[in-house]
Every structure is written in structure tokens, then in C-alpha cells.
Protein backbone atom coordinates (compact mmCIF):
# COMPACT_ATOMS: atom_id res chain seq x y z
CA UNK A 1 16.39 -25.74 -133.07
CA UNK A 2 17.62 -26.20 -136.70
CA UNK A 3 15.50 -29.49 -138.02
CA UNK A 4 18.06 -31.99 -140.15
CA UNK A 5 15.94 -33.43 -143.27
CA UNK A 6 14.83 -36.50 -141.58
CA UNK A 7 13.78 -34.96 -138.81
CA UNK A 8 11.38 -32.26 -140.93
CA UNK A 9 9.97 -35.51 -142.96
CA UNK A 10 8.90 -37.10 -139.97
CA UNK A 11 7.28 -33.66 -139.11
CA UNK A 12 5.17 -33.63 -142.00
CA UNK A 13 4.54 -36.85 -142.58
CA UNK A 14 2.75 -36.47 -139.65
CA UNK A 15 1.31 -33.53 -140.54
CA UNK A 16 -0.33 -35.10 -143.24
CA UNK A 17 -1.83 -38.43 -141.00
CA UNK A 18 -3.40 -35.50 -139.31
CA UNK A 19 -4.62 -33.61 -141.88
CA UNK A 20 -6.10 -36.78 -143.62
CA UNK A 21 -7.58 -37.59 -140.24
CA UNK A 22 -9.28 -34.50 -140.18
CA UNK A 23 -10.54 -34.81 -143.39
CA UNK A 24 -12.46 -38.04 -142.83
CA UNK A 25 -13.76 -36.72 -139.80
CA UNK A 26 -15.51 -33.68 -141.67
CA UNK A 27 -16.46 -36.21 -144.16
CA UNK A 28 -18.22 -37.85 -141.72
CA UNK A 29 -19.70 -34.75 -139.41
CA UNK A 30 -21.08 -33.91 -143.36
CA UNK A 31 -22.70 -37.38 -144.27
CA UNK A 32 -24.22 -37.42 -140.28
CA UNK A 33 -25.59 -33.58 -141.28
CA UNK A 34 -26.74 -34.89 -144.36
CA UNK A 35 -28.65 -37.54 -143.37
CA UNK A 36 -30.31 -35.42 -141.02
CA UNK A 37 -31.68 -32.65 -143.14
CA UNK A 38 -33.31 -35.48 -145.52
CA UNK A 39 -34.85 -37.02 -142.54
CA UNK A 40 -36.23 -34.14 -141.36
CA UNK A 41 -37.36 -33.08 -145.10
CA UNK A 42 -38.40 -36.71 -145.95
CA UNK A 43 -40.90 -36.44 -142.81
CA UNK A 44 -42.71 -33.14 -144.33
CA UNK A 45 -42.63 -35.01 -147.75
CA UNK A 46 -46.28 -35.75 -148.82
CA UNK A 47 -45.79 -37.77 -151.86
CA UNK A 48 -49.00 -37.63 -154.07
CA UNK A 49 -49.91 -40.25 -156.79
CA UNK A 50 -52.45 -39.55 -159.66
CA UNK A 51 -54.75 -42.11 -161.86
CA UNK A 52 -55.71 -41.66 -165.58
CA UNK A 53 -58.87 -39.94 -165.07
CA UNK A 54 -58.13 -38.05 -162.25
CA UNK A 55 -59.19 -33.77 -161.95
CA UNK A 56 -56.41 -31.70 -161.66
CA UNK A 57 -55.01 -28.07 -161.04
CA UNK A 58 -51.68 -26.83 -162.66
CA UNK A 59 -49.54 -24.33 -160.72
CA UNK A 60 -49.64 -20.95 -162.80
CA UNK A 61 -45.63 -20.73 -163.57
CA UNK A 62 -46.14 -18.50 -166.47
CA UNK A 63 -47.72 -15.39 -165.43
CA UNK A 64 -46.44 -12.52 -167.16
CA UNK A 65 -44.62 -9.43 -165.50
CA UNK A 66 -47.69 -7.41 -166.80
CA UNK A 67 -50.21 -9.42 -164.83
CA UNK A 68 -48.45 -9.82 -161.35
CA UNK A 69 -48.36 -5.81 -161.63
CA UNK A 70 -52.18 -5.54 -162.49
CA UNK A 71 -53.34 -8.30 -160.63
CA UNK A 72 -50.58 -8.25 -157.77
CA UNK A 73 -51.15 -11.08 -154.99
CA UNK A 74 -54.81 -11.72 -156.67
CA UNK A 75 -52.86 -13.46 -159.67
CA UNK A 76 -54.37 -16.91 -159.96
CA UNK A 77 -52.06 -19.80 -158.56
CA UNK A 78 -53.24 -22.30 -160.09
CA UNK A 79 -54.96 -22.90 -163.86
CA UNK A 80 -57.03 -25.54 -164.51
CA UNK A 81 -58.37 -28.10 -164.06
CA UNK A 82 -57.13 -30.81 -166.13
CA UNK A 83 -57.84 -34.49 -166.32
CA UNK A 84 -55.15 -36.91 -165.99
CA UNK A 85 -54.68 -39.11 -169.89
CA UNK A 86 -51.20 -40.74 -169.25
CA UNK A 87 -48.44 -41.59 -166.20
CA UNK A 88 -44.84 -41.96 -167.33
CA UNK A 89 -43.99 -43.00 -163.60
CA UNK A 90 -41.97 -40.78 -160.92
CA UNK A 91 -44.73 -38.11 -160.43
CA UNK A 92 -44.88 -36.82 -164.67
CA UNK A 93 -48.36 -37.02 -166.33
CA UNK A 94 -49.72 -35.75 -169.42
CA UNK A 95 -52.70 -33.50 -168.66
CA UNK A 96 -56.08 -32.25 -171.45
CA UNK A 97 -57.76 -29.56 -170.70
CA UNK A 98 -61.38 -29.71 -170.03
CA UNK A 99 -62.07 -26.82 -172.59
């Protein structure tokens, strides 16, 4: 069972077809898997818009270690409100405070 040389490139040469065939296919399985999962997120996606003018709340991203261990779950959320003076497009306003 001793394989001369052109018997063992013919042996991997098709080794390789299959391994590039099997590549392509996972490409694939991934795109079809892809597409999927934005589907499904696209369908939960409630895009909002805002005017100049409009009231506003701002999530609270900057609470400080301190106050999550005072405050704990009773932390406000959300600071505010605001009122809407400029859109730059693709969901980014500048906001004024009220105060």
C-alpha cells in the first residue's frame, strides 16, 4: 500500500477540493445564520426619531460606585429631561437642560 508521488498528489489535491468545499459550505450555513439573527433582532427594533423641540430623558450612565451602593436598585435610570436643540442625523442630538 506504498503511494508513488503521483498517486499521493492526486490524494491531496483532492483533499483540498474537499476541504475548500467545506469551507464555502460553512461560509454559507454562517451568512444563512446571520441573516437570521438580524431578522429576528431587526423585528424587536423600535427605531425612534426626535424633532428640535422635543422633551427628553437621558439614560443615567454615570452613576458613581458610591451611589449604586447607597442607593442600590433605587438609583435613578434616567436624568433629565432635556429638550432637543440640534439633529446630526442617525439617531445623535444635542440636548439643554431645562435648568
Amino acid at each position: 500500500d506504498i503511494l508513488t508521488n503521483d498517486d499521493f498528489r492526486q490524494e491531496r489535491l483532492a483533499q483540498l477540493e474537499l476541504l475548500d468545499k467545506c469551507r464555502l459550505t460553512a461560509l454559507d450555513h454562517l451568512q444563512i445564520y446571520q441573516k437570521r439573527i438580524k431578522r429576528a433582532y431587526d423585528k424587536r427594533l423600535h427605531e425612534r426619531t426626535f424633532k428640535v423641540g422635543d422633551l427628553v430623558l437621558k439614560e443615567n450612565q454615570h452613576v458613581t460606585k458610591l451611589e449604586k451602593s447607597k442607593r442600590g436598585k433605587f438609583a435613578p435610570n434616567w436624568i433629565g429631561p432635556y429638550i432637543i436643540t440640534h439633529t446630526y442625523g442617525s439617531g445623535t442630538y444635542r440636548l439643554t437642560s431645562l435648568n
